[in-house]
PDB file of N, CA and C in Angstrom:
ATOM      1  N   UNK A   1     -21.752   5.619   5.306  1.00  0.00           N
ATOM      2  CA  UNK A   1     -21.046   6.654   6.009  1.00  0.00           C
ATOM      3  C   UNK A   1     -21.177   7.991   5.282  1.00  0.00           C
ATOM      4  N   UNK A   2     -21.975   7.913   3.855  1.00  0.00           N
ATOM      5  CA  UNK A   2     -21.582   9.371   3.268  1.00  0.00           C
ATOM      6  C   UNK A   2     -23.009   8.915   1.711  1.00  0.00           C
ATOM      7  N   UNK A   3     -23.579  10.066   1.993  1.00  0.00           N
ATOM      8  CA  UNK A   3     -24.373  10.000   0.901  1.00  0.00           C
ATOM      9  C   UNK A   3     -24.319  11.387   0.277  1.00  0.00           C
ATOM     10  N   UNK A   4     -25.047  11.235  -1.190  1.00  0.00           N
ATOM     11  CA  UNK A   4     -24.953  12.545  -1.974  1.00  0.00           C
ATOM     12  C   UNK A   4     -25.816  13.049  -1.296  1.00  0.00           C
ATOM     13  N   UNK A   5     -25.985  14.535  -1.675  1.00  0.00           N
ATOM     14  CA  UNK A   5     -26.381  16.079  -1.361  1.00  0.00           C
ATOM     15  C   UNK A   5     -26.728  15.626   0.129  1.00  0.00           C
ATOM     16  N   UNK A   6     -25.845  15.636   0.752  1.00  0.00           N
ATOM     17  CA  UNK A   6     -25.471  15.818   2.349  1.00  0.00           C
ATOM     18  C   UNK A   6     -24.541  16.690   2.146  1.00  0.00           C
ATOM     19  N   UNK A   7     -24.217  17.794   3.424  1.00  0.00           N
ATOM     20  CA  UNK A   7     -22.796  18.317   3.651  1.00  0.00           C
ATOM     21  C   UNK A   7     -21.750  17.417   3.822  1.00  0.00           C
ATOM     22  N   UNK A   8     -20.618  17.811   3.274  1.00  0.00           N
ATOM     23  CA  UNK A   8     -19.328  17.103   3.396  1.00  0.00           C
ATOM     24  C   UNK A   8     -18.718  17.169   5.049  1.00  0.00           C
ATOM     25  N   UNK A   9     -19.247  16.511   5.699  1.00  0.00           N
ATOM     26  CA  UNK A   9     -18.994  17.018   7.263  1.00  0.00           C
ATOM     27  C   UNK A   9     -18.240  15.262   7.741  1.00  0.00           C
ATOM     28  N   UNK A  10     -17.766  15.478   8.442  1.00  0.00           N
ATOM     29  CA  UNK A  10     -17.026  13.751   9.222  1.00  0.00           C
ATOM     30  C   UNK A  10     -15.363  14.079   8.995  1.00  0.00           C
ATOM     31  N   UNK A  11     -14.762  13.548   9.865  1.00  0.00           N
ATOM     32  CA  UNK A  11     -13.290  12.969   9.344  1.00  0.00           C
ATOM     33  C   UNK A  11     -12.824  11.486   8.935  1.00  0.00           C
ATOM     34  N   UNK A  12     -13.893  11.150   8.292  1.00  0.00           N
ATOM     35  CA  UNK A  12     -13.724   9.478   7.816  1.00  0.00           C
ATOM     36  C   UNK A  12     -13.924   9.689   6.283  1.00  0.00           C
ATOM     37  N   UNK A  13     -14.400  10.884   5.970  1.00  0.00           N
ATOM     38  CA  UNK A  13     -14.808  10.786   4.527  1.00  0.00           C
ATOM     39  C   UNK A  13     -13.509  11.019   3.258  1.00  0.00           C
ATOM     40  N   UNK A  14     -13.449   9.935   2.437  1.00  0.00           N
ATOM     41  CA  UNK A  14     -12.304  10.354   1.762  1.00  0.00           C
ATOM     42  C   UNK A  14     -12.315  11.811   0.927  1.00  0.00           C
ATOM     43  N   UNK A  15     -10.927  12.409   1.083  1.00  0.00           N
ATOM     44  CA  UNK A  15     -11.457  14.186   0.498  1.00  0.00           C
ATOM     45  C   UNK A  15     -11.601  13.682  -0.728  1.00  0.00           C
ATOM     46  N   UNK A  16     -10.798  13.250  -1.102  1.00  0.00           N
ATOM     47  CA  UNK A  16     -10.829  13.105  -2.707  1.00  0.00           C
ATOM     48  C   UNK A  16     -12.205  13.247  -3.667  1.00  0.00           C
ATOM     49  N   UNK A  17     -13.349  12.634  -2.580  1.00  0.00           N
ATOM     50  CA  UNK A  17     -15.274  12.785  -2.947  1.00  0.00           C
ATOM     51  C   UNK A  17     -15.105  14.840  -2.846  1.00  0.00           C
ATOM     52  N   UNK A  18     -14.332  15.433  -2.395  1.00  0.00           N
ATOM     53  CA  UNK A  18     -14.324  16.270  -2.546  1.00  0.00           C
ATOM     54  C   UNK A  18     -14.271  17.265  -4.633  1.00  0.00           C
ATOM     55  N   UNK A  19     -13.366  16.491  -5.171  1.00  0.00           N
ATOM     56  CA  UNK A  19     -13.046  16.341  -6.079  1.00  0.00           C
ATOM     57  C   UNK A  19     -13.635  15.955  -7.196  1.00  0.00           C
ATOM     58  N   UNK A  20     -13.901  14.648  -6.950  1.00  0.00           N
ATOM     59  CA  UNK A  20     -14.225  13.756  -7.900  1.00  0.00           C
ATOM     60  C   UNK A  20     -15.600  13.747  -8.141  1.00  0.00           C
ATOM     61  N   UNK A  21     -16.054  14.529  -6.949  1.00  0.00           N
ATOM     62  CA  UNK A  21     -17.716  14.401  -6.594  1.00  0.00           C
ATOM     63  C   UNK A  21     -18.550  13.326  -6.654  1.00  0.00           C
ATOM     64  N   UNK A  22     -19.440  13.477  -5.683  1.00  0.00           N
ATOM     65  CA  UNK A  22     -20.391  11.987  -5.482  1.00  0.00           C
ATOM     66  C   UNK A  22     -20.766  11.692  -6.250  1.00  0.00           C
ATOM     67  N   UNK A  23     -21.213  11.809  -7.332  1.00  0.00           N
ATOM     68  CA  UNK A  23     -22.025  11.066  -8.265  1.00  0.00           C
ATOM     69  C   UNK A  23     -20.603   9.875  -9.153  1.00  0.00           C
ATOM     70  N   UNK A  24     -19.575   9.537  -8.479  1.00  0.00           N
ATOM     71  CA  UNK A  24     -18.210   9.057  -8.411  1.00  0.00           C
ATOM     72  C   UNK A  24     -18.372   7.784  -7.421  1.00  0.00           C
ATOM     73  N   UNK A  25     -18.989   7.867  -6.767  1.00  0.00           N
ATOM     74  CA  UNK A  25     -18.940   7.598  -5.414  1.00  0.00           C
ATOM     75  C   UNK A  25     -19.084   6.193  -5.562  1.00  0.00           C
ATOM     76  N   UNK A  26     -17.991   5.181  -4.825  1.00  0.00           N
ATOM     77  CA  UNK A  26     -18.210   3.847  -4.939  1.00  0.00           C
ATOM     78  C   UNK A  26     -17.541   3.047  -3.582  1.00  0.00           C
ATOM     79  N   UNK A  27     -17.810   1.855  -3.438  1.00  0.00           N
ATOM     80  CA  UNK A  27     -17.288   1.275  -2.554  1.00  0.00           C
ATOM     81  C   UNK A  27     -16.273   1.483  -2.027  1.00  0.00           C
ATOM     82  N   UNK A  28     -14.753   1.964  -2.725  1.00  0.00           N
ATOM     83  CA  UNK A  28     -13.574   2.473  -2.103  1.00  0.00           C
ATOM     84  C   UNK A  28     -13.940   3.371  -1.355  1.00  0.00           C
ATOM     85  N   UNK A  29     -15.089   4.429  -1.000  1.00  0.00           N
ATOM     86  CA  UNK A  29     -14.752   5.638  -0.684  1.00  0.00           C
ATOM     87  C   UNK A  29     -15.177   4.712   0.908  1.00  0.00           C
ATOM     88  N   UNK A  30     -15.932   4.230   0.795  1.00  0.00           N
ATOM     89  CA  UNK A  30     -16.958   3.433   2.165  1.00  0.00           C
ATOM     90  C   UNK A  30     -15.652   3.069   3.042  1.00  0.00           C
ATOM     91  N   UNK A  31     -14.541   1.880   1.750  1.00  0.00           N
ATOM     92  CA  UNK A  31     -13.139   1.397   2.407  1.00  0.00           C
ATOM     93  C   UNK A  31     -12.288   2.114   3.241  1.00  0.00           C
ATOM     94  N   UNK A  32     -11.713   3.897   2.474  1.00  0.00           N
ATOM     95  CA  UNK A  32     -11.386   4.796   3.316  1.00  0.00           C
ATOM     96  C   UNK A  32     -11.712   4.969   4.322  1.00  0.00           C
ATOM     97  N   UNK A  33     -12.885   5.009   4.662  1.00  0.00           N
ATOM     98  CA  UNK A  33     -14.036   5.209   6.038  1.00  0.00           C
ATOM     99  C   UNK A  33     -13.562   4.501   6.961  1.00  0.00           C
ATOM    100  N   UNK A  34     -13.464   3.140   6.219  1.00  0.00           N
ATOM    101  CA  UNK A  34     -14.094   1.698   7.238  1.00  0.00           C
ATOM    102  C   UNK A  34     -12.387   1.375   7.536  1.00  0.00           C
ATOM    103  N   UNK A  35     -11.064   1.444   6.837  1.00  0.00           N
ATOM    104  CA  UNK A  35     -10.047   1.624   7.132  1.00  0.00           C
ATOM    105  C   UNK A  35      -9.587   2.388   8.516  1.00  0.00           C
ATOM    106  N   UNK A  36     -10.061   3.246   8.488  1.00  0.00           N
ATOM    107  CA  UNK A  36      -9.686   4.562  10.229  1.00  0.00           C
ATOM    108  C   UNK A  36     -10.105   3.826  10.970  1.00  0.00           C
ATOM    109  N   UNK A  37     -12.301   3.348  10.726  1.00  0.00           N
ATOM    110  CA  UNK A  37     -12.579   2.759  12.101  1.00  0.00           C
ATOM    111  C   UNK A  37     -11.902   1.406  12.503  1.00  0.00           C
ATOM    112  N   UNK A  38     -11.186   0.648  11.504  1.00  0.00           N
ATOM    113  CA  UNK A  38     -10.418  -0.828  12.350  1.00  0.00           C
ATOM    114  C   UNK A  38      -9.165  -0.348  12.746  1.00  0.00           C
ATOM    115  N   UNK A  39      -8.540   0.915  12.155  1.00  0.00           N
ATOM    116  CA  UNK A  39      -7.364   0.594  13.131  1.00  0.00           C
ATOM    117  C   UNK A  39      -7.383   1.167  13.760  1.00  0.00           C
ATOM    118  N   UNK A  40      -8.817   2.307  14.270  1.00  0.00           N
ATOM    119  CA  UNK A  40      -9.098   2.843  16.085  1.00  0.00           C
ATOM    120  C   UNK A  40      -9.447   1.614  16.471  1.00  0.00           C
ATOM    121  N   UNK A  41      -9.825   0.480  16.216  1.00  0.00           N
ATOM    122  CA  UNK A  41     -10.628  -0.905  16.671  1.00  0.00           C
ATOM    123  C   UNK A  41      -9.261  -1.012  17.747  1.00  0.00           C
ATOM    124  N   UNK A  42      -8.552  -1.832  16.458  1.00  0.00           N
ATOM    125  CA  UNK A  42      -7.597  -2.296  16.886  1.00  0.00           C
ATOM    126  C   UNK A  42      -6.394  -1.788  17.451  1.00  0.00           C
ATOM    127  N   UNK A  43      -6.146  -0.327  17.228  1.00  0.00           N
ATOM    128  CA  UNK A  43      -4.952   0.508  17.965  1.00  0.00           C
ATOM    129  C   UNK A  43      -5.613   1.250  19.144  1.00  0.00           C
ATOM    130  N   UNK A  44      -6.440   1.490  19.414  1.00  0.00           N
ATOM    131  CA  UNK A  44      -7.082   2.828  19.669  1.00  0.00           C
ATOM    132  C   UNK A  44      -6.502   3.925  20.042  1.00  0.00           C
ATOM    133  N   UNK A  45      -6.016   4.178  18.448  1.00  0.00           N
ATOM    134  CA  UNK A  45      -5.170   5.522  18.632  1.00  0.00           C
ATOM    135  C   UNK A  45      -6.236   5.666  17.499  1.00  0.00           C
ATOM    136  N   UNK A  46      -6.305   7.496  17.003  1.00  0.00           N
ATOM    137  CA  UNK A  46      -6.916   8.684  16.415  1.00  0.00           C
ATOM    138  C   UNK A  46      -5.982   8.899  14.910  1.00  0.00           C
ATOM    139  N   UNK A  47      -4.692   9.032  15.777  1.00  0.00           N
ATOM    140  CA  UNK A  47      -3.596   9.509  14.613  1.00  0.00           C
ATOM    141  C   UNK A  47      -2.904   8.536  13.958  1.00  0.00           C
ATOM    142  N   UNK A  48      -3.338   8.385  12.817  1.00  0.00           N
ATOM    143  CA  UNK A  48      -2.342   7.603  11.741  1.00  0.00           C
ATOM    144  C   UNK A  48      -1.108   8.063  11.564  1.00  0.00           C
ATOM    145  N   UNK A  49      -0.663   8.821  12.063  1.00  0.00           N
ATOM    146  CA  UNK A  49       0.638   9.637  10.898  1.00  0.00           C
ATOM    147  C   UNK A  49       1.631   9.353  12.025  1.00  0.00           C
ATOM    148  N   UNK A  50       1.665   8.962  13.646  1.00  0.00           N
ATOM    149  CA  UNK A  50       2.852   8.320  13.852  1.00  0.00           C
ATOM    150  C   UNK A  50       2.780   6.459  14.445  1.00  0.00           C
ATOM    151  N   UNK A  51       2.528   6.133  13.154  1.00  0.00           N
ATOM    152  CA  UNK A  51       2.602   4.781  13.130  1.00  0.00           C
ATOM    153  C   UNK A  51       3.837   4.028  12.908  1.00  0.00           C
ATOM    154  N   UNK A  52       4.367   3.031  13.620  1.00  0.00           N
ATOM    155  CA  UNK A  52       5.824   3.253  13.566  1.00  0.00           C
ATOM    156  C   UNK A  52       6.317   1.369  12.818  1.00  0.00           C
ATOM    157  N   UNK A  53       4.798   0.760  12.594  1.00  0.00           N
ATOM    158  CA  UNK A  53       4.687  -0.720  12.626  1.00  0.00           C
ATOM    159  C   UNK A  53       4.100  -0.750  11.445  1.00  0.00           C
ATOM    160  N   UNK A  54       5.134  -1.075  10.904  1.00  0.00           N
ATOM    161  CA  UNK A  54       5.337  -1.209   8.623  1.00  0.00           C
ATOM    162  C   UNK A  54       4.108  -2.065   8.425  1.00  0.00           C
ATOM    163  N   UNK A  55       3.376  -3.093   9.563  1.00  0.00           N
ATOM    164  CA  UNK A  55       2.503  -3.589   8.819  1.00  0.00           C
ATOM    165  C   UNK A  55       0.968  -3.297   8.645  1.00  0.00           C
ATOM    166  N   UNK A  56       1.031  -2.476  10.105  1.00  0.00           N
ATOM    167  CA  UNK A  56      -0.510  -1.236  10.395  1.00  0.00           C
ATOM    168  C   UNK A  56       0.099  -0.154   9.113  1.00  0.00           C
ATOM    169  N   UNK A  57       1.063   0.403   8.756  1.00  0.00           N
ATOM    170  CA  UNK A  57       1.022   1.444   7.635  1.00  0.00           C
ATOM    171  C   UNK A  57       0.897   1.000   6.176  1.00  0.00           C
ATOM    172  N   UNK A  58       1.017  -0.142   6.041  1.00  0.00           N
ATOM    173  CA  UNK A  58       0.519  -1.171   4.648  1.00  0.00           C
ATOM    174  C   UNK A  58      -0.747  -1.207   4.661  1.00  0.00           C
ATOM    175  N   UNK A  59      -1.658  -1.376   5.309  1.00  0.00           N
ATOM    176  CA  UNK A  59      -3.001  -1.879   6.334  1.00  0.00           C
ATOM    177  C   UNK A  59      -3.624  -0.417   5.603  1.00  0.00           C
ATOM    178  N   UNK A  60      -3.123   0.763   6.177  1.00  0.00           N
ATOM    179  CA  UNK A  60      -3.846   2.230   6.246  1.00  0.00           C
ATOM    180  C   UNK A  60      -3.384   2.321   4.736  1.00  0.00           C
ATOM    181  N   UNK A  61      -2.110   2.319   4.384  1.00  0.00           N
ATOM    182  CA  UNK A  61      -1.929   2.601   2.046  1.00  0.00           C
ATOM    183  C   UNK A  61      -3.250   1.810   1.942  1.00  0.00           C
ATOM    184  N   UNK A  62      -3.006   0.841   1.590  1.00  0.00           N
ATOM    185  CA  UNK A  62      -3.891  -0.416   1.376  1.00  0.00           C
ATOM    186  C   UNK A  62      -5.141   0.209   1.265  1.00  0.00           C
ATOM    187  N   UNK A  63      -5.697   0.805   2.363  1.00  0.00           N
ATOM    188  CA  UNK A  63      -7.273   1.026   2.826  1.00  0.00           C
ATOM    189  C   UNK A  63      -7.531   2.695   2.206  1.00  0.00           C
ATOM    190  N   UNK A  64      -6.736   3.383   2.902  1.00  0.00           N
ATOM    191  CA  UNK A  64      -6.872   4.630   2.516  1.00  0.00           C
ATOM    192  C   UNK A  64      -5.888   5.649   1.309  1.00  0.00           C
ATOM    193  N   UNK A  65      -5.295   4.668   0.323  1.00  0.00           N
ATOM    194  CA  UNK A  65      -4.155   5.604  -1.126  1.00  0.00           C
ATOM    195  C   UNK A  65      -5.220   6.235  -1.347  1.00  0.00           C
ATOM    196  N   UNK A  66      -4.445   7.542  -1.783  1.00  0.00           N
ATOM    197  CA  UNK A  66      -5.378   8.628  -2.567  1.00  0.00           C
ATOM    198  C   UNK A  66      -5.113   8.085  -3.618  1.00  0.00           C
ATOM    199  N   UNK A  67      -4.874   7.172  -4.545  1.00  0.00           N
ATOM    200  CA  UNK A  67      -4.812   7.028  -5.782  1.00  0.00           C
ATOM    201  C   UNK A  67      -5.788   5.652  -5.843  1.00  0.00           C
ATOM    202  N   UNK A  68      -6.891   5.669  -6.384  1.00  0.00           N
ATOM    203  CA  UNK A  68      -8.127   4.429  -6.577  1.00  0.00           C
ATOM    204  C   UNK A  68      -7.129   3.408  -6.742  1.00  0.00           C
ATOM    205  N   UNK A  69      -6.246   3.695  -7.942  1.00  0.00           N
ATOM    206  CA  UNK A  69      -6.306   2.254  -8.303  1.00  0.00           C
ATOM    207  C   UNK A  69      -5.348   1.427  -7.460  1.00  0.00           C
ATOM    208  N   UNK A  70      -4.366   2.029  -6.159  1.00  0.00           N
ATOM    209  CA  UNK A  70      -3.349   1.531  -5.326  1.00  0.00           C
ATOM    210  C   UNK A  70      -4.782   1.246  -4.083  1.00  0.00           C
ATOM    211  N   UNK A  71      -5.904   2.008  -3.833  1.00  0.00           N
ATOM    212  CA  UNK A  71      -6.860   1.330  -2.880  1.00  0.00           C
ATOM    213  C   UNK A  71      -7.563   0.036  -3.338  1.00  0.00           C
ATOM    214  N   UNK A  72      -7.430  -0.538  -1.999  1.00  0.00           N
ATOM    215  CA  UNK A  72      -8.076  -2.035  -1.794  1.00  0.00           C
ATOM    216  C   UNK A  72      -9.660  -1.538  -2.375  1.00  0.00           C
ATOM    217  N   UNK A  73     -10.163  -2.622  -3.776  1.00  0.00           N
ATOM    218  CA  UNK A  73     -11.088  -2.449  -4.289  1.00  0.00           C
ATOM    219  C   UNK A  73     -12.614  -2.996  -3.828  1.00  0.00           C
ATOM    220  N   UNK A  74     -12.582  -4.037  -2.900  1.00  0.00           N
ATOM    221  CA  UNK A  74     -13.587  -4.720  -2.534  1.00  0.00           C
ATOM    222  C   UNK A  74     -13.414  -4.864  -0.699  1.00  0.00           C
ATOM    223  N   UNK A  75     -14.324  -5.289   0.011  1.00  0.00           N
ATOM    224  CA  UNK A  75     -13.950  -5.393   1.405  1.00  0.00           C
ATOM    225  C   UNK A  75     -13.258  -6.860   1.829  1.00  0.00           C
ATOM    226  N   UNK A  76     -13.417  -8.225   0.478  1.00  0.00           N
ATOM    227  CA  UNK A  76     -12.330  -9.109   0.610  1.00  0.00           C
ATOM    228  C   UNK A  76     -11.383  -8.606   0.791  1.00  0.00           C
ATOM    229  N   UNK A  77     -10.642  -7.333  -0.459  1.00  0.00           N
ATOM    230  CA  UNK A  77      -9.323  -7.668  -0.195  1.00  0.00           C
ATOM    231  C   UNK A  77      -8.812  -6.645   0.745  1.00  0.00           C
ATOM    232  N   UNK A  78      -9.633  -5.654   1.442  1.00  0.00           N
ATOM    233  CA  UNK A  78      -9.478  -5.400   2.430  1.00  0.00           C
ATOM    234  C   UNK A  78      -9.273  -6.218   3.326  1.00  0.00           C
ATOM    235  N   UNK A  79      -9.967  -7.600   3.943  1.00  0.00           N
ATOM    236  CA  UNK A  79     -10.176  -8.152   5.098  1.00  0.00           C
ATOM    237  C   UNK A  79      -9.081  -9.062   4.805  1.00  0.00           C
ATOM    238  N   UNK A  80      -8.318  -9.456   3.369  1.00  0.00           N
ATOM    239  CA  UNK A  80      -6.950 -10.438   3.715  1.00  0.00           C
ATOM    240  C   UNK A  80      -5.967  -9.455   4.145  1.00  0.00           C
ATOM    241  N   UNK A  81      -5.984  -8.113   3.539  1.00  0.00           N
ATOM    242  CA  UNK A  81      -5.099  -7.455   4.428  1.00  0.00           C
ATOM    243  C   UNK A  81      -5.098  -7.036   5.438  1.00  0.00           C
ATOM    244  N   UNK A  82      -5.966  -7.499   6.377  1.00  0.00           N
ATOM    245  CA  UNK A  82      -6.429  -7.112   7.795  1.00  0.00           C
ATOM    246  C   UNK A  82      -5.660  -8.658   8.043  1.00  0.00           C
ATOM    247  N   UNK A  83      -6.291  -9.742   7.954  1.00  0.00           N
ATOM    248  CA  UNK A  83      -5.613 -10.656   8.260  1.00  0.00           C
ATOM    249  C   UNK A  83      -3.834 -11.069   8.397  1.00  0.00           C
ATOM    250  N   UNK A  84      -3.302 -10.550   7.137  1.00  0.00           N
ATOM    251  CA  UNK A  84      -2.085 -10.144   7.054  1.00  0.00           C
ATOM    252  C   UNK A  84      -1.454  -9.563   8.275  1.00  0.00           C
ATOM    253  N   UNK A  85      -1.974  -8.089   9.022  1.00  0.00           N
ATOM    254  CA  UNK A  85      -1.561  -7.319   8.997  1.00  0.00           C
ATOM    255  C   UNK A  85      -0.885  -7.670  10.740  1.00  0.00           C
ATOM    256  N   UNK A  86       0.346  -7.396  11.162  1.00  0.00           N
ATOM    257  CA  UNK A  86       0.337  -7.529  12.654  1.00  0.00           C
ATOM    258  C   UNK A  86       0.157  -6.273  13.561  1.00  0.00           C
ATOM    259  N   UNK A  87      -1.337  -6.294  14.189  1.00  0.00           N
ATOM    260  CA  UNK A  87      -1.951  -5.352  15.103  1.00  0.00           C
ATOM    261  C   UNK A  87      -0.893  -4.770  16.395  1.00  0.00           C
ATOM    262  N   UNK A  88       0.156  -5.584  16.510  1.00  0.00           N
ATOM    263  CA  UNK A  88       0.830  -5.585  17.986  1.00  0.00           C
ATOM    264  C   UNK A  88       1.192  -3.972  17.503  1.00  0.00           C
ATOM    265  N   UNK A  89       1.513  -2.966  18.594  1.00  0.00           N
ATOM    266  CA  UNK A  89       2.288  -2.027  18.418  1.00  0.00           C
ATOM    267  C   UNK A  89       2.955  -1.586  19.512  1.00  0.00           C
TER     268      UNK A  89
END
């Protein structure tokens, strides 16, 4: 979803690569990404920010914390917290 010396262009890309700069760049940032597109999968809503179902907003911390070490590190433990998570809204 995001490679070095490309423009910083998309709304999937974590800003933080803003920062930290690509040569940083590791699987979490891919997670951020890949976090938005399952819960447009599965909500197909755009906007995260009025999510009102504690276990889709665990789901999005989980996938997308600005802080590395609170983001899901691998796409296992992404996908048990997908499993976890109840989609109903």
């Amino acid at each position: 979803m995001t490679r070095a010396d490309t423009l910083f262009a998309g709304s999937l890309n974590d800003p933080s690569l803003k920062l930290i700069g690509f040569d940083k760049y590791n699987v979490q940032h891919e997670i951020y990404a890949l976090t938005q597109v399952i819960f447009y999968i599965m909500t197909g809503k755009e906007n995260i920010e009025k999510i009102n179902q504690p276990s889709i907003k665990l789901f999005l911390e989980f996938g997308m914390n600005s802080d590395l070490l609170k983001r899901a590190k691998t796409l296992q433990e992404l996908k048990h917290k997908y499993s976890a998570t109840n989609w109903e809204t």
